[in-house]
N, C-alpha and C. Protein backbone atom coordinates (compact mmCIF):
# COMPACT_ATOMS: atom_id res chain seq x y z
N UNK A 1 0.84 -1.17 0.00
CA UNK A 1 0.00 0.00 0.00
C UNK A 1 0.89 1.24 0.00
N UNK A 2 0.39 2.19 -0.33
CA UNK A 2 1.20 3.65 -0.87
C UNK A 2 0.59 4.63 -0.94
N UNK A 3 1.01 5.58 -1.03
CA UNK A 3 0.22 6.73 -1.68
C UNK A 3 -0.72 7.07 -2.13
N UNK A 4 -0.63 6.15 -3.41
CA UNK A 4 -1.27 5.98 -4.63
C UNK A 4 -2.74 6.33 -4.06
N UNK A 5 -3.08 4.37 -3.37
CA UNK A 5 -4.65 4.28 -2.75
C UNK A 5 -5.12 5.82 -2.26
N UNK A 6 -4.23 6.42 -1.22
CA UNK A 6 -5.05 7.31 -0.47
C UNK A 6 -4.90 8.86 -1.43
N UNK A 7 -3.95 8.72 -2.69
CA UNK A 7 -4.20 10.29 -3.34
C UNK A 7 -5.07 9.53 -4.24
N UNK A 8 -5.78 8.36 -4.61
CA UNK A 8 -6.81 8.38 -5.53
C UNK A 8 -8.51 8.25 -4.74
N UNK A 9 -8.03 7.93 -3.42
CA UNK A 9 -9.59 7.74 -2.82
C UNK A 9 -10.20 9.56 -2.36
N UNK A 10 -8.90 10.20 -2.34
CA UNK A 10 -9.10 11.78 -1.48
C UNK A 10 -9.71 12.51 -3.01
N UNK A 11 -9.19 11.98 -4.10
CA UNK A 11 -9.60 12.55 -5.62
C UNK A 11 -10.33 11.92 -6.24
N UNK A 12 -11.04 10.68 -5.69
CA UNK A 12 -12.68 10.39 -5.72
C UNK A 12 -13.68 11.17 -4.41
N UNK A 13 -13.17 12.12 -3.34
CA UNK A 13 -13.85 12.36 -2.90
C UNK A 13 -13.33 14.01 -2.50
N UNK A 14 -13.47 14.44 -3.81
CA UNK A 14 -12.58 15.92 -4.29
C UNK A 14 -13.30 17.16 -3.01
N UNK A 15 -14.43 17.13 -2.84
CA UNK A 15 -15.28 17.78 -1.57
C UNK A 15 -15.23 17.58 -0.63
N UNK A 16 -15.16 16.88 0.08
CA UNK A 16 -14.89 16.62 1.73
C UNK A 16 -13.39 16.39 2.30
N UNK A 17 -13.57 17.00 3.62
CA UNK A 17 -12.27 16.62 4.23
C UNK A 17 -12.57 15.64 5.32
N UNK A 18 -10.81 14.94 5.19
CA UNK A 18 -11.08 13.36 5.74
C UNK A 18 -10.15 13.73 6.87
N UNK A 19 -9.88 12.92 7.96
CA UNK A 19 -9.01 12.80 8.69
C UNK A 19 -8.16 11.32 8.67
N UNK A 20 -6.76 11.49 9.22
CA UNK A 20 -6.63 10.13 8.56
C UNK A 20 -7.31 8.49 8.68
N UNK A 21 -7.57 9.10 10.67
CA UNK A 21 -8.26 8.03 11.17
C UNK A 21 -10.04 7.69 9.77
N UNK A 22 -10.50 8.80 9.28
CA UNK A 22 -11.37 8.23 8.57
C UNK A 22 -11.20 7.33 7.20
N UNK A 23 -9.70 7.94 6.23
CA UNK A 23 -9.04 7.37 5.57
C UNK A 23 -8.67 5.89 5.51
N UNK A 24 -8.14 5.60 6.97
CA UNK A 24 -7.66 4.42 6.88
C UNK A 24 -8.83 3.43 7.71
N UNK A 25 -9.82 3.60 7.90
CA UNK A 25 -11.14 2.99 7.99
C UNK A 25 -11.82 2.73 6.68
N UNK A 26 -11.56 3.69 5.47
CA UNK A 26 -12.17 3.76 4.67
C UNK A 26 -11.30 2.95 3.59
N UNK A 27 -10.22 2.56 4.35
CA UNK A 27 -9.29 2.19 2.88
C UNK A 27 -9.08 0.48 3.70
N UNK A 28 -9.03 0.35 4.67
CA UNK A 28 -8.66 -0.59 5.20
C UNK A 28 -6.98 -0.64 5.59
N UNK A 29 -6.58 0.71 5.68
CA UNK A 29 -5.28 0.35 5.55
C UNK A 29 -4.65 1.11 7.30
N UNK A 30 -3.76 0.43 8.05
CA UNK A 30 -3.14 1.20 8.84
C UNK A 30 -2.96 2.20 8.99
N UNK A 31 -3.33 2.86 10.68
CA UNK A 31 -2.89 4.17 10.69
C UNK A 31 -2.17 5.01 10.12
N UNK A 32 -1.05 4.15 10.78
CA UNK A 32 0.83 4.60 10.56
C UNK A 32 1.06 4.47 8.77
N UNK A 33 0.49 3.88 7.93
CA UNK A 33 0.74 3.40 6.75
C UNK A 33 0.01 4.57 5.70
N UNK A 34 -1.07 4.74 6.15
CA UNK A 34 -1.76 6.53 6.32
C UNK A 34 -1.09 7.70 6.44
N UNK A 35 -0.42 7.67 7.49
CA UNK A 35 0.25 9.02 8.13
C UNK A 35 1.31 9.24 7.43
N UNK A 36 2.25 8.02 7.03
CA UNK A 36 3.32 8.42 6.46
C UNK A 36 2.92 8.48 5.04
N UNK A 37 1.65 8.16 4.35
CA UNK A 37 1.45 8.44 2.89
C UNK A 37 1.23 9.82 2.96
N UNK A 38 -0.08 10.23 4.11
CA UNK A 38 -0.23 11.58 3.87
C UNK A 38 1.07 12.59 3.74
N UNK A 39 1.81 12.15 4.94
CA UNK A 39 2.94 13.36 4.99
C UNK A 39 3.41 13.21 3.70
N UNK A 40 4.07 12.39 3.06
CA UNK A 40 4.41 12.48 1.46
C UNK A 40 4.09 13.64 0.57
N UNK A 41 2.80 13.22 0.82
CA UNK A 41 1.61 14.21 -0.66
C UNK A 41 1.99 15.18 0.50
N UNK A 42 1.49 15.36 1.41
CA UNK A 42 1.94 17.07 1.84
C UNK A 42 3.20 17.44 1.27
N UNK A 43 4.38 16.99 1.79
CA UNK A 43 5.01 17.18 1.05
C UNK A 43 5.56 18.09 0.02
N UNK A 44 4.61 17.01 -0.93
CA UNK A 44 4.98 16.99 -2.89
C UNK A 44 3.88 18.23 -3.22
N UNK A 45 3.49 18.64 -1.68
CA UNK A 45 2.19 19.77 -2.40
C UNK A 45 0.98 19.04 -2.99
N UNK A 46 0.27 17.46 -3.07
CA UNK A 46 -0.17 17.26 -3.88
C UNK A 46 -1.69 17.06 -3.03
N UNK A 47 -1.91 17.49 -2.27
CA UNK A 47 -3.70 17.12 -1.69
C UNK A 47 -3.35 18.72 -0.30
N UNK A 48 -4.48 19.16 -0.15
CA UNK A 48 -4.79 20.27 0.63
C UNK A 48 -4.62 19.69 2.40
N UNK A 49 -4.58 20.49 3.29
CA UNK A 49 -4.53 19.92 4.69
C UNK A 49 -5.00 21.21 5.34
N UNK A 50 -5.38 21.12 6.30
CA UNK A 50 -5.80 22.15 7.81
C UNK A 50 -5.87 21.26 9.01
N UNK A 51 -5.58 21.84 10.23
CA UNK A 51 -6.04 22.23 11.39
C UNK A 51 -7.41 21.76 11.70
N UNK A 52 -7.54 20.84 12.31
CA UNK A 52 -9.07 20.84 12.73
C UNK A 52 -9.43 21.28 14.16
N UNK A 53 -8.48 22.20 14.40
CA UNK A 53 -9.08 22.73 15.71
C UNK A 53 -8.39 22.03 16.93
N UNK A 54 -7.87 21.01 16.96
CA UNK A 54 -7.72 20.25 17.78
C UNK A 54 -6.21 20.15 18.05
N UNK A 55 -5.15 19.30 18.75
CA UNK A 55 -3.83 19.77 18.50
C UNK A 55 -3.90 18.09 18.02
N UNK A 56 -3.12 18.58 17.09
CA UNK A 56 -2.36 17.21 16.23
C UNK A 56 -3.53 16.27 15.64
N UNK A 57 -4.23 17.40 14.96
CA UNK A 57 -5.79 16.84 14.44
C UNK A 57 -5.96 17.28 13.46
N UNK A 58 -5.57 16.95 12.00
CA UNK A 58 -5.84 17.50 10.93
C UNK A 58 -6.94 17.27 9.59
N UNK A 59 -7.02 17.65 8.56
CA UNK A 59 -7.87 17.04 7.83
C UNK A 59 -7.49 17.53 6.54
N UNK A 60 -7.58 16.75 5.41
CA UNK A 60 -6.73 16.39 4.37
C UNK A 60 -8.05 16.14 3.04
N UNK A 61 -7.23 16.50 2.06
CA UNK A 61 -8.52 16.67 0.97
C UNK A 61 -7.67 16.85 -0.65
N UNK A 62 -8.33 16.82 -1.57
CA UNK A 62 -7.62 16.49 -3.02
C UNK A 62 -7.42 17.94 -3.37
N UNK A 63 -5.92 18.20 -3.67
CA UNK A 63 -5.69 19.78 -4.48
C UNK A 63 -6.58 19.77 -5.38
N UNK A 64 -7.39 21.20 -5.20
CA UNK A 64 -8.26 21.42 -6.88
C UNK A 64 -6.99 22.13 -7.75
């Protein structure tokens, strides 16, 4: 598992923001296996992120 899954499931779901814990419920895939894909695409610039208010609580979504 990679990247790939979670920058193509966030760009089937181009409107909403996910958190990872919803991601990797939704993908079947590990937290940790999540976290380090997301940080990637942050990264590479390639999917949007914020703050959800919370500390160390974010939420993640497909660059338009």
């Amino acid at each position: 598992m990679g990247q790939q899954e979670v920058y193509d499931f966030l760009k089937g779901n181009k409107r909403k923001w996910f958190t990872s814990k919803e991601i990797s419920g939704e993908l079947d895939i590990s937290l940790g296996s999540i976290t380090t894909s997301l940080k990637k695409l942050r990264q590479c610039k390639m999917i949007d992120w914020k703050n959800a208010g919370k500390r160390n609580l974010f939420q993640y979504r497909f660059k338009k």
